[in-house]
N, C-alpha and C. Protein backbone atom coordinates (compact mmCIF):
# COMPACT_ATOMS: atom_id res chain seq x y z
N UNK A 1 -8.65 -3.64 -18.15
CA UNK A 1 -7.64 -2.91 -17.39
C UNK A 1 -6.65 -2.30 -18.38
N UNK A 2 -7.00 -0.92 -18.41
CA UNK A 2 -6.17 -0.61 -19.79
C UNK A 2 -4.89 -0.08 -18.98
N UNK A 3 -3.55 0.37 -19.49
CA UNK A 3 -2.22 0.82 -19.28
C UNK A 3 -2.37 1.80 -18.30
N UNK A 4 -3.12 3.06 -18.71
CA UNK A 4 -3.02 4.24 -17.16
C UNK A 4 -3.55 4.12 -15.96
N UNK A 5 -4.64 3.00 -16.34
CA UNK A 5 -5.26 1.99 -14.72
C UNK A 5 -4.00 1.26 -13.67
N UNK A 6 -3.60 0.41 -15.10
CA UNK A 6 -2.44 -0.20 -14.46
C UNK A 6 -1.17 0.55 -13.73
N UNK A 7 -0.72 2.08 -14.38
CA UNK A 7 0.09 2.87 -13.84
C UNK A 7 -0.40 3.59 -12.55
N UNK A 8 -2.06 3.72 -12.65
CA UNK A 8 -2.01 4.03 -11.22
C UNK A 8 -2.07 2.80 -10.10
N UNK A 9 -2.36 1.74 -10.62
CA UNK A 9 -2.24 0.10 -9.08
C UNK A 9 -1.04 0.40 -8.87
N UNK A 10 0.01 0.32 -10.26
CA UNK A 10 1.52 0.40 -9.45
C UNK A 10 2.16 1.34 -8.69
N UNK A 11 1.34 2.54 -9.04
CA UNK A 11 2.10 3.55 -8.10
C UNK A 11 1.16 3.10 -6.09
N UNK A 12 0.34 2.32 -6.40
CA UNK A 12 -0.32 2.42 -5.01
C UNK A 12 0.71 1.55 -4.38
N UNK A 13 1.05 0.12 -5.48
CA UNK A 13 2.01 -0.74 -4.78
C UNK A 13 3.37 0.05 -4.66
N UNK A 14 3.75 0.21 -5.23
CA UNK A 14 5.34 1.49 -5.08
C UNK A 14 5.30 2.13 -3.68
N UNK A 15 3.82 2.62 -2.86
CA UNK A 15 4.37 3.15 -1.69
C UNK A 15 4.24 2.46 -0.57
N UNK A 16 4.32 1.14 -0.35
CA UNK A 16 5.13 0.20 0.98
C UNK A 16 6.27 -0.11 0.33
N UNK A 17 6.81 -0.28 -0.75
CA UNK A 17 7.96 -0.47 -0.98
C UNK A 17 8.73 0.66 -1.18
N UNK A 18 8.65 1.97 -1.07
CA UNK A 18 9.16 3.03 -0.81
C UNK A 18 9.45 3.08 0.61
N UNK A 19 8.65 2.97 1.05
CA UNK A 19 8.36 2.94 2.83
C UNK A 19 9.54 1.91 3.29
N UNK A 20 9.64 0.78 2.67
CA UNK A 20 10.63 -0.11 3.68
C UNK A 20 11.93 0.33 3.14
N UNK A 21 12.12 0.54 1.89
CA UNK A 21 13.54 0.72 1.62
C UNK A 21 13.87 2.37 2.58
N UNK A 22 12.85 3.07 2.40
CA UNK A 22 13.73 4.67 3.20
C UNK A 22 13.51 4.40 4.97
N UNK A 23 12.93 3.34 5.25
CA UNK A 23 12.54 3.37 6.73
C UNK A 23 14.43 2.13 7.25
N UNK A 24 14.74 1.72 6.18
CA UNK A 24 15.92 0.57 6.73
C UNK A 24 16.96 1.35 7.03
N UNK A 25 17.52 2.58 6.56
CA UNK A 25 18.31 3.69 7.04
C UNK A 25 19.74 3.47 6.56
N UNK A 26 19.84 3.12 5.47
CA UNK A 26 20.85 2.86 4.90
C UNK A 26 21.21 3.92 3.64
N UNK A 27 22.91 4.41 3.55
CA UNK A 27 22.95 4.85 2.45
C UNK A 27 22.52 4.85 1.24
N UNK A 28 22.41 3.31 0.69
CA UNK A 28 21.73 2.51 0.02
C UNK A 28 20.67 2.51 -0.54
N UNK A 29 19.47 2.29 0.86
CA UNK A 29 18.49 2.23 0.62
C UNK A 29 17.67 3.68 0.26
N UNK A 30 18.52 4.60 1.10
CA UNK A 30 17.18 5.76 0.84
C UNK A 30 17.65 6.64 -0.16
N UNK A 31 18.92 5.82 -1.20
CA UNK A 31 18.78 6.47 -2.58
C UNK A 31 17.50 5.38 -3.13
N UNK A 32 17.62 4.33 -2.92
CA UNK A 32 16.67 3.41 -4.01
C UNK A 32 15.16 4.30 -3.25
N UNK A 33 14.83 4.65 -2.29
CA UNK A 33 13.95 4.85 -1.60
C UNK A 33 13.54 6.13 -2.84
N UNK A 34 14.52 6.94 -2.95
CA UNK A 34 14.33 8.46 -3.60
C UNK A 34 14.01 7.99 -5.36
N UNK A 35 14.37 7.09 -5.88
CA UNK A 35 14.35 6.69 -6.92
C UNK A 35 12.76 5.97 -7.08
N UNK A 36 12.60 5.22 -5.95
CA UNK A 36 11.49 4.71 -6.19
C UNK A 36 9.93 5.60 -6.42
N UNK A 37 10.42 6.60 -4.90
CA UNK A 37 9.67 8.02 -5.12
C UNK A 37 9.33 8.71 -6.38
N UNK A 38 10.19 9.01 -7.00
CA UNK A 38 10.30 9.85 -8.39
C UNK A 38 9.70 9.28 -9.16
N UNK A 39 9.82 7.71 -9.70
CA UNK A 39 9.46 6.88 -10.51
C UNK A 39 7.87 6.85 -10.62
N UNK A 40 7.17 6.50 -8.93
CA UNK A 40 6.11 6.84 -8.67
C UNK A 40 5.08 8.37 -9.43
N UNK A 41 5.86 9.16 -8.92
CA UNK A 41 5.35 10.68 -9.01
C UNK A 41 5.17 10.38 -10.63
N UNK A 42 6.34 9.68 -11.20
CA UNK A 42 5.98 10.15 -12.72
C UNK A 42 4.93 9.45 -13.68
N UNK A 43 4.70 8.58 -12.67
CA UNK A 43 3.30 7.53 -13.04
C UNK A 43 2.23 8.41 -12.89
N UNK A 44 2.23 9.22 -12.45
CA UNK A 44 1.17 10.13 -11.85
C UNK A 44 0.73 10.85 -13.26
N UNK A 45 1.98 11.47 -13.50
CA UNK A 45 1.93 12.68 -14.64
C UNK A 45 1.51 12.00 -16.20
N UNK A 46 2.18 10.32 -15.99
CA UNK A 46 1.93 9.64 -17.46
C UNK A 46 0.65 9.10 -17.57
N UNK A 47 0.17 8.63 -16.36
CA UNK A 47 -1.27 7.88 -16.46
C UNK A 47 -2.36 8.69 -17.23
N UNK A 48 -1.99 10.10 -16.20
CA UNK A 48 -3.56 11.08 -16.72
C UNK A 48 -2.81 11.74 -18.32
N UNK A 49 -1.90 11.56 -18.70
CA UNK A 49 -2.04 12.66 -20.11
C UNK A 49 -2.03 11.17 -21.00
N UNK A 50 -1.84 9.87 -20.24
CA UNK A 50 -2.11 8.60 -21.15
C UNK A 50 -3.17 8.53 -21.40
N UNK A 51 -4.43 8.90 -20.07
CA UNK A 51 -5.58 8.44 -20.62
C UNK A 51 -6.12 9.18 -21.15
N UNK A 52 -5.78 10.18 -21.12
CA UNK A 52 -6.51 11.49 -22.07
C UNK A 52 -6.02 11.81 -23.73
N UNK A 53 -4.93 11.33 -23.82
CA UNK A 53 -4.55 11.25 -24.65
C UNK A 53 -5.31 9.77 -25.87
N UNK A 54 -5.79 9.00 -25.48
CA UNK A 54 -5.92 7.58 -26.06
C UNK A 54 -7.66 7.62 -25.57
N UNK A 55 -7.93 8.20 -24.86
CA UNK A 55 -9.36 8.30 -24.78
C UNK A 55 -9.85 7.16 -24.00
N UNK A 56 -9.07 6.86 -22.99
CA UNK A 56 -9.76 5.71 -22.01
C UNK A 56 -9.63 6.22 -21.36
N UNK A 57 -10.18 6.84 -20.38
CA UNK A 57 -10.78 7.39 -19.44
C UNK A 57 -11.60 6.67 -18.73
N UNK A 58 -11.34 6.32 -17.53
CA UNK A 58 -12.32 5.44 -17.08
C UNK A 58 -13.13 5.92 -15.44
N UNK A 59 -14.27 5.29 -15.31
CA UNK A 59 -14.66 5.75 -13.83
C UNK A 59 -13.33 5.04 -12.75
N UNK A 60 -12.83 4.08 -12.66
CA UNK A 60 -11.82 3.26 -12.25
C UNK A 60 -10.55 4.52 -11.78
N UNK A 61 -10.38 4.87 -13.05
CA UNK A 61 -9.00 5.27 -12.93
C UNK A 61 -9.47 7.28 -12.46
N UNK A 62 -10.59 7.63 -12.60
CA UNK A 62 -11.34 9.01 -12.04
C UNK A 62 -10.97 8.82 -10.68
N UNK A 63 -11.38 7.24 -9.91
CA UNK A 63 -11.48 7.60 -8.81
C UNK A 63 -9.99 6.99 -8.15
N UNK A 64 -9.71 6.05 -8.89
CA UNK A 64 -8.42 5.45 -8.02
C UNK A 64 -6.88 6.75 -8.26
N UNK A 65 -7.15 7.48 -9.05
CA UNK A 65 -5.60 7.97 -9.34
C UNK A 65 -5.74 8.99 -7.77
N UNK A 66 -6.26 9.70 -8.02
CA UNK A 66 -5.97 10.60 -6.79
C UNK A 66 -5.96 9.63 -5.18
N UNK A 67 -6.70 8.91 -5.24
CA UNK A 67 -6.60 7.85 -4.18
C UNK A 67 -4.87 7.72 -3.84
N UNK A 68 -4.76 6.96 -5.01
CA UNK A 68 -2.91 6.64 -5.35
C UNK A 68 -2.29 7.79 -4.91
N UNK A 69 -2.33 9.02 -5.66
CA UNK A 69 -1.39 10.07 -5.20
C UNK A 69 -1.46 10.41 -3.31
N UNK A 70 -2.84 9.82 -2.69
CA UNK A 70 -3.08 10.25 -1.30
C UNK A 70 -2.26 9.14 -0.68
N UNK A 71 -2.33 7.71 -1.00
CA UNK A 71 -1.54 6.94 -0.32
C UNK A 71 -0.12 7.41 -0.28
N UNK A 72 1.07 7.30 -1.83
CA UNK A 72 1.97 7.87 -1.86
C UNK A 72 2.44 8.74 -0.99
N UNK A 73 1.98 10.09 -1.20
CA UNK A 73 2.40 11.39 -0.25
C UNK A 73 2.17 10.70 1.00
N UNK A 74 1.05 10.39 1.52
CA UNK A 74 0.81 10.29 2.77
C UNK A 74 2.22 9.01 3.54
N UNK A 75 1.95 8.24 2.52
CA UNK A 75 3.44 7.29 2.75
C UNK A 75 4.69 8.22 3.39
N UNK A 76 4.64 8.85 2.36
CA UNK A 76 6.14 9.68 2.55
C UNK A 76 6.21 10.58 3.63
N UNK A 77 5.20 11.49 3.91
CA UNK A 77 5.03 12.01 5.29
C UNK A 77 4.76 11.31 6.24
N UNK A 78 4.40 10.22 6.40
CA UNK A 78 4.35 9.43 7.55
C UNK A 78 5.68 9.20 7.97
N UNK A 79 6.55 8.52 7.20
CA UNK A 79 7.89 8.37 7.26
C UNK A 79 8.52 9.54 7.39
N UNK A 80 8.38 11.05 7.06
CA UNK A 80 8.87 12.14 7.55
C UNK A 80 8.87 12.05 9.20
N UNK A 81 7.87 12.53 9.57
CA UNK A 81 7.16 12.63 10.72
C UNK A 81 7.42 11.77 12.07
N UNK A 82 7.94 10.51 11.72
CA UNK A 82 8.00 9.29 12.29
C UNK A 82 9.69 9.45 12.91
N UNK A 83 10.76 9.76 11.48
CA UNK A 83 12.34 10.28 11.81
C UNK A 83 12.35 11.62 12.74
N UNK A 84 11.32 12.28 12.89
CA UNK A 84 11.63 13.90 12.98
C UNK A 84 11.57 14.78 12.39
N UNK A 85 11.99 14.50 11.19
CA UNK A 85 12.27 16.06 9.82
C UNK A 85 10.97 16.18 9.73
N UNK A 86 9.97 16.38 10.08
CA UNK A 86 8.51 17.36 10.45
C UNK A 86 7.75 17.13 11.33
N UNK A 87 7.06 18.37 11.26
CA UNK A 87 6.01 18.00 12.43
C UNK A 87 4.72 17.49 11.94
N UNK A 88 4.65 16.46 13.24
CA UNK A 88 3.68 15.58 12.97
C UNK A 88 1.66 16.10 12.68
N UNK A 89 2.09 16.86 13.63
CA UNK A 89 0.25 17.65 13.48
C UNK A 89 0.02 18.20 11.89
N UNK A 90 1.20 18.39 10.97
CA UNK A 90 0.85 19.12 9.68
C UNK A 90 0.22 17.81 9.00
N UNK A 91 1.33 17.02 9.31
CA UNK A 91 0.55 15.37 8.14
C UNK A 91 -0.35 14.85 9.08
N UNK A 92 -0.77 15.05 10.30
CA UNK A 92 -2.38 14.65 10.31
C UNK A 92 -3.30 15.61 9.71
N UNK A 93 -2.87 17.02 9.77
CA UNK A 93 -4.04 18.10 9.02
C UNK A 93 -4.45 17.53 7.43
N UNK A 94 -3.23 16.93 6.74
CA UNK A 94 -3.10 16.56 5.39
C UNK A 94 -3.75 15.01 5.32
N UNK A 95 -3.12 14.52 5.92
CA UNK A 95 -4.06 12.71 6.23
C UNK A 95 -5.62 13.40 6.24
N UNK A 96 -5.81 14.09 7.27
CA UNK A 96 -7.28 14.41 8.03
C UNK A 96 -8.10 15.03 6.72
N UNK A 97 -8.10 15.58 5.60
CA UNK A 97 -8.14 16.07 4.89
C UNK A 97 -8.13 14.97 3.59
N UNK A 98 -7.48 14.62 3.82
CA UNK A 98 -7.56 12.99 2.47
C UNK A 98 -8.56 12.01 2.86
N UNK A 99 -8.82 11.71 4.23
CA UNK A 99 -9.54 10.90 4.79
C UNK A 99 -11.54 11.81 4.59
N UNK A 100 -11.21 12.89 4.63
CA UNK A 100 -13.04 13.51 4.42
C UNK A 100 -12.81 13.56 3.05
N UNK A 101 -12.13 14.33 2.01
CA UNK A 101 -12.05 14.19 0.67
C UNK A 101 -12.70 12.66 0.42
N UNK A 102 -11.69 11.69 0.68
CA UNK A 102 -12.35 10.25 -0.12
C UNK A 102 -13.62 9.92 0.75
N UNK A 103 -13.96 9.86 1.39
CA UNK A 103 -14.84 10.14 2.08
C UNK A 103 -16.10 10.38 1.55
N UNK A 104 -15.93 11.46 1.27
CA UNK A 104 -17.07 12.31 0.45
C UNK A 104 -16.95 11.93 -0.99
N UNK A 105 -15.98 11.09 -1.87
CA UNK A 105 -15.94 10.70 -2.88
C UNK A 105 -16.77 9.42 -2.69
N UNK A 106 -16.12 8.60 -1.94
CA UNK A 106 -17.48 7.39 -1.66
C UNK A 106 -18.63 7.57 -1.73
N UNK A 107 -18.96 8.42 -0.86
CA UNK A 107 -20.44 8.54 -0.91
C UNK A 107 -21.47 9.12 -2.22
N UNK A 108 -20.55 10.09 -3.27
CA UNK A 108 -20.55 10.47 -4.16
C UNK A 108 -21.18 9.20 -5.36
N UNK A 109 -19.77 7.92 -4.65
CA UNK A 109 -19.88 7.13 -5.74
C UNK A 109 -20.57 5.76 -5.76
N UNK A 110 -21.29 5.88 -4.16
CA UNK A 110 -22.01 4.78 -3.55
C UNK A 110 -23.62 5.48 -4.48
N UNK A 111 -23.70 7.14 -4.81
CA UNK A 111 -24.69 6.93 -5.67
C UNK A 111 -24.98 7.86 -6.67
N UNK A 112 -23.74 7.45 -7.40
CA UNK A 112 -23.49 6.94 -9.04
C UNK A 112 -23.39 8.56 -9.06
N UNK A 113 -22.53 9.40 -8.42
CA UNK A 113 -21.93 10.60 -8.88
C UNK A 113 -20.34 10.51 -8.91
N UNK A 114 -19.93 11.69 -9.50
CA UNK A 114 -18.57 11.01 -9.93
C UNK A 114 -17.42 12.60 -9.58
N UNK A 115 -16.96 12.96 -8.17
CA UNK A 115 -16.33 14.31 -8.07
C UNK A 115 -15.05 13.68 -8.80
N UNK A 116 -14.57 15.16 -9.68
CA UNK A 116 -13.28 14.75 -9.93
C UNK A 116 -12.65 15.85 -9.35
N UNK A 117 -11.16 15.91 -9.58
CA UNK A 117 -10.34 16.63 -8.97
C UNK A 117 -10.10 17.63 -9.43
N UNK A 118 -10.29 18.93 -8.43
CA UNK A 118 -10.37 20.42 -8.86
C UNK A 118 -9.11 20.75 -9.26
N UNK A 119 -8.91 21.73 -9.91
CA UNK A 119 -7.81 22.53 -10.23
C UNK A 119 -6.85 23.09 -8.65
N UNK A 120 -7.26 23.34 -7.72
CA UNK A 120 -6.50 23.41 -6.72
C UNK A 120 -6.02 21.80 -6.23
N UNK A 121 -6.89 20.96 -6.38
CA UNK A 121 -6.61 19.55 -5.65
C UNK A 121 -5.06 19.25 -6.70
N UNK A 122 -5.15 19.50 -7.81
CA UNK A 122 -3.85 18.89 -8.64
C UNK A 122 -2.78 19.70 -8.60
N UNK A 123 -3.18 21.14 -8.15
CA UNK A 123 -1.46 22.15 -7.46
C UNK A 123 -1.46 21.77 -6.20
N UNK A 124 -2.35 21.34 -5.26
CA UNK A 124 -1.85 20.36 -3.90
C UNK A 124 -0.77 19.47 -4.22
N UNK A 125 -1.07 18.31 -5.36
CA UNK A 125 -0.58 16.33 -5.00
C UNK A 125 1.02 17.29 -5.81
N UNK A 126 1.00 18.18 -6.81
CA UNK A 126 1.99 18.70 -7.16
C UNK A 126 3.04 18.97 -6.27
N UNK A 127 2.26 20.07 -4.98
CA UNK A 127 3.20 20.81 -4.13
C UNK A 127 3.61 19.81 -3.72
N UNK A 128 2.58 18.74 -2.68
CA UNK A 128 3.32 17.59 -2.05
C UNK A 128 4.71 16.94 -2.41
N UNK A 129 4.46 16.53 -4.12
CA UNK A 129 5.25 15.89 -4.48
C UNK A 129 7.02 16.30 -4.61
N UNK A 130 6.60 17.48 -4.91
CA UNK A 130 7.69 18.54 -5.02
C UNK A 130 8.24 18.51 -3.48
N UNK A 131 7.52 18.76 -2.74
CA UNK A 131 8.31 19.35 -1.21
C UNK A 131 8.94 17.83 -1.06
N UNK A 132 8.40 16.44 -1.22
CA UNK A 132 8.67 15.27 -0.55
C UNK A 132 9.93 15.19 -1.22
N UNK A 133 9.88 15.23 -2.97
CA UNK A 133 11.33 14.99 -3.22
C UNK A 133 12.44 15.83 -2.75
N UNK A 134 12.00 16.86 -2.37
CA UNK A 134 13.31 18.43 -1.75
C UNK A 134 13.77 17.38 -0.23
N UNK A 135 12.65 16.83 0.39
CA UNK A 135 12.56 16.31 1.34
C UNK A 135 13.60 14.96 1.37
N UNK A 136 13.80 14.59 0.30
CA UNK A 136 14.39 13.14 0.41
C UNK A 136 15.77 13.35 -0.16
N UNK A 137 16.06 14.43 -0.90
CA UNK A 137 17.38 15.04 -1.95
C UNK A 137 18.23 15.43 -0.47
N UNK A 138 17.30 16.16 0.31
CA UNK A 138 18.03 16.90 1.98
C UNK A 138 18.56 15.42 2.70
N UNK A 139 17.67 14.72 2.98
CA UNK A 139 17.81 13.92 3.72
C UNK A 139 19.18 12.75 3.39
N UNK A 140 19.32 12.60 1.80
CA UNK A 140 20.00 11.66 1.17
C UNK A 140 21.42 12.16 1.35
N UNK A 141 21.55 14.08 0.80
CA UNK A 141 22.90 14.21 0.95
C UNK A 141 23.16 14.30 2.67
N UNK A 142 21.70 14.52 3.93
CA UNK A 142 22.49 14.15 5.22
C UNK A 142 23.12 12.78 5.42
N UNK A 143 22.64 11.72 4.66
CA UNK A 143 22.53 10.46 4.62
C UNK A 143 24.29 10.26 4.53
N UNK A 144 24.54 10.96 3.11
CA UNK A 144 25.91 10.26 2.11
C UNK A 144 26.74 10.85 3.35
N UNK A 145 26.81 12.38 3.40
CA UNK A 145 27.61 13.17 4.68
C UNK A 145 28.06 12.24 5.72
N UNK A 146 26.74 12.15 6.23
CA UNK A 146 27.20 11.20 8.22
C UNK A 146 28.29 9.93 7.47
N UNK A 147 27.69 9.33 5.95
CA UNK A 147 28.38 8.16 6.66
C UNK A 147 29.91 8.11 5.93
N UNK A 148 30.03 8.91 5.04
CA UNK A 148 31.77 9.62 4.50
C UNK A 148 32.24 10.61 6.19
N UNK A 149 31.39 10.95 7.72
CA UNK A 149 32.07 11.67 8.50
C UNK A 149 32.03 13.02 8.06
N UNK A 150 31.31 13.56 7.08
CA UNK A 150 31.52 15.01 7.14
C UNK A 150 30.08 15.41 7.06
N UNK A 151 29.45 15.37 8.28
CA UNK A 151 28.30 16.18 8.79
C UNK A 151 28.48 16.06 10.32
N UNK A 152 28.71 17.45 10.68
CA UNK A 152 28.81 18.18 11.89
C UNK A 152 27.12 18.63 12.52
N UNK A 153 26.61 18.44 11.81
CA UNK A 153 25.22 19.12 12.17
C UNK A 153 24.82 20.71 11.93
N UNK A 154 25.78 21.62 11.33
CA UNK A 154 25.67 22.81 11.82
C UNK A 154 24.80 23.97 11.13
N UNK A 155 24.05 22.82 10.09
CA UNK A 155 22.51 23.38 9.20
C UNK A 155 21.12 22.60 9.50
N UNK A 156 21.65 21.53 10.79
CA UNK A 156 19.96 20.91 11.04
C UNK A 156 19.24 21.74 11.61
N UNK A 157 19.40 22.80 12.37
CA UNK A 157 18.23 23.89 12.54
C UNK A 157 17.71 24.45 11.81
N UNK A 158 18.17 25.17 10.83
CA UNK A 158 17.99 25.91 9.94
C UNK A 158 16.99 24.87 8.53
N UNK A 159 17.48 23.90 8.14
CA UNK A 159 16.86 22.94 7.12
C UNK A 159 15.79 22.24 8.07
N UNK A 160 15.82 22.01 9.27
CA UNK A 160 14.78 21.95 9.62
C UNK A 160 13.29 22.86 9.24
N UNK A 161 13.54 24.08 9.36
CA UNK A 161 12.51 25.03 10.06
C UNK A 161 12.15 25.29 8.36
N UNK A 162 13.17 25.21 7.91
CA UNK A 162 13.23 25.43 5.74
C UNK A 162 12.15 24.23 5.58
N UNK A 163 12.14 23.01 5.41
CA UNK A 163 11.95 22.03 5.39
C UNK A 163 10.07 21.23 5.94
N UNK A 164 10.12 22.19 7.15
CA UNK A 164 8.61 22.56 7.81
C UNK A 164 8.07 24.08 7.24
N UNK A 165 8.65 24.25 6.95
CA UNK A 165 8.00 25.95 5.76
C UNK A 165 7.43 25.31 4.88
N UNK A 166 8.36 24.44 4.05
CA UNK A 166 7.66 23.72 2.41
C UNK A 166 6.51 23.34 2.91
N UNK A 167 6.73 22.64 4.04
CA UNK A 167 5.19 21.77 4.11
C UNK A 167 3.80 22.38 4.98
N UNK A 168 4.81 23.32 5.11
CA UNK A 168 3.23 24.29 6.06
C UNK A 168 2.26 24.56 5.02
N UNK A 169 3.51 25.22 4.02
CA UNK A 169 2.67 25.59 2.28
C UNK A 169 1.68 24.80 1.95
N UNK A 170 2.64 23.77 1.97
CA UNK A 170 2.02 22.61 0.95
C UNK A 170 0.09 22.36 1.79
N UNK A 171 0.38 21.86 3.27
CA UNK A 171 -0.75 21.47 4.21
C UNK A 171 -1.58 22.76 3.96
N UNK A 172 -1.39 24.13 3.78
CA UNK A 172 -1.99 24.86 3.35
C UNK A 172 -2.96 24.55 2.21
N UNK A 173 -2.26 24.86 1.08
CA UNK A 173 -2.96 24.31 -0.46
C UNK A 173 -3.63 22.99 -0.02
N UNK A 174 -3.27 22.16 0.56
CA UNK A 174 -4.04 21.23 0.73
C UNK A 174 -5.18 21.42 1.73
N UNK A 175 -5.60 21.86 2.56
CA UNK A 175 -6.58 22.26 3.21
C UNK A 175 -7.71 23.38 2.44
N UNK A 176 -7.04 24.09 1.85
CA UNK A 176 -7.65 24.99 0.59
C UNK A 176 -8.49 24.17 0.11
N UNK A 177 -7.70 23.27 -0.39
CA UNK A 177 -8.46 22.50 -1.92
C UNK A 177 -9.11 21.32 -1.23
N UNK A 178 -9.27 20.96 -0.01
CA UNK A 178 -10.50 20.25 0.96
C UNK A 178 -11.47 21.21 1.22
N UNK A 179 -11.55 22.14 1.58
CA UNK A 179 -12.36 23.19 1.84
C UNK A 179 -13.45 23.53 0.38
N UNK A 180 -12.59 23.68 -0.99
CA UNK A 180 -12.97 23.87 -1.93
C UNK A 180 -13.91 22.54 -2.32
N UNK A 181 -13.41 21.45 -2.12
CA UNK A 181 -14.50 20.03 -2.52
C UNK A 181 -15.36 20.48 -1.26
N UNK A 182 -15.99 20.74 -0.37
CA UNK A 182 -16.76 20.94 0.72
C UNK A 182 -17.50 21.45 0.20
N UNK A 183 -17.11 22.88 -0.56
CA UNK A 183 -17.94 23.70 -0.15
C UNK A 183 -18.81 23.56 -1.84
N UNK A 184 -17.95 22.88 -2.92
CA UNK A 184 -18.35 22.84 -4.50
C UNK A 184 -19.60 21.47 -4.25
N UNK A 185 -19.06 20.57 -3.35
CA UNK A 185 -20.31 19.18 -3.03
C UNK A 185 -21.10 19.27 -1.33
N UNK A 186 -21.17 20.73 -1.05
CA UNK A 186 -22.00 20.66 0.43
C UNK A 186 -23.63 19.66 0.17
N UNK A 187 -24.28 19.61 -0.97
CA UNK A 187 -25.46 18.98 -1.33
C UNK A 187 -25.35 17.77 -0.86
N UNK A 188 -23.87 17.14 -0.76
CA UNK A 188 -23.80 15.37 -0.11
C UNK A 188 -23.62 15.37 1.36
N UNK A 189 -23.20 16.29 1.86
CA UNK A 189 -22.77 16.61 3.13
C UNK A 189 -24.57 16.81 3.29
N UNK A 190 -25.35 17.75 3.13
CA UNK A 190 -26.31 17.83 3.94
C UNK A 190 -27.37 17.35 3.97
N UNK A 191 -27.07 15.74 3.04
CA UNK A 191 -28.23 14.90 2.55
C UNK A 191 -28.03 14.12 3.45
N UNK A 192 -26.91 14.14 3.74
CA UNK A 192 -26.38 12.92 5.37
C UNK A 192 -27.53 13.50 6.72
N UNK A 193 -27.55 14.54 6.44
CA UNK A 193 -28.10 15.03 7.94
C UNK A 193 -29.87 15.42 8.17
N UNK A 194 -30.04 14.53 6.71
CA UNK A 194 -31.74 14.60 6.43
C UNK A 194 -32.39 13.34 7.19
């Protein structure tokens, strides 16, 4: 179990403990919540230029990192979705979409092929990551506001509809780059139906 293996287990464990600290609704917590987030994301960026860098590269960490980045995000949009600040049908399009991706990686790896992640799949977990933290920076200064008394409400429409834009994008690129593993591994898809 070399170091960028280990950076991606921890980022898988990092997102229930992201999850309880931003779900308790405390000033408090959903800075540690935003901190924990970030910390995560940057496990992301150190694992893969660790292992490439040092030359361990492993089938392990091929298939678990993007796994990791799907739990994460998906963490965090669940917990979007769940408060309100989005709509819920975009993070099932994005769940729904992570769920055939690994999917089709299993089966890939149930016999001994190995998809890795396209060049669109890594400007997806990017966009995600990006919109979730815009997502939690909004939410934190509504957070500090309500409880210092100075939030009136009179930009939640507007950061709403801002806020479901990022992620229309984002569920976009991400449906792209499901479409793109479909259509680059249709040979596993239509060996199922032999």
């Amino acid at each position: 179990m070399n170091l960028p293996n280990k950076l991606t287990i921890f980022r898988i464990i990092l997102s229930p403990i992201f999850m309880v600290f931003f779900l308790v609704d405390t000033l408090y917590t959903r800075y540690i919540a935003l901190v924990i987030f970030m910390i995560a994301s940057l496990t992301d960026l150190y694992d893969g230029y660790l292992a490439r860098k040092t030359g361990v590269i492993t089938s392990f960490g091929k298939f678990m990192d993007p796994l990791a980045d799907k739990i994460l995000t998906s963490t965090a949009l669940i917990c979007f979705a769940s408060l309100g600040y989005i709509y819920t049908w975009m993070v099932l399009v994005i769940i729904g979409r992570d769920f055939i991706v690994t999917g089709l990686r299993c089966i890939a790896a149930y016999r001994g092929q190995l998809i890795l992640p396209t060049q669109v799949a890594k400007w997806k977990t990017a966009s995600q990551m990006v919109v979730i933290v815009i997502i939690l920076l909004y939410i934190n200064v509504q957070t500090t506001m309500v409880a210092f008394g100075q939030w009136n409400g009179e930009f939640d429409d507007i950061a709403w509809w801002v806020l479901n834009g990022m992620v229309f994008v984002s569920m976009s690129l991400t449906v792209s780059s499901g479409l793109d593993y479909v259509v680059k591994n249709r040979s596993i898809f239509t060996s199922l139906l032999r």
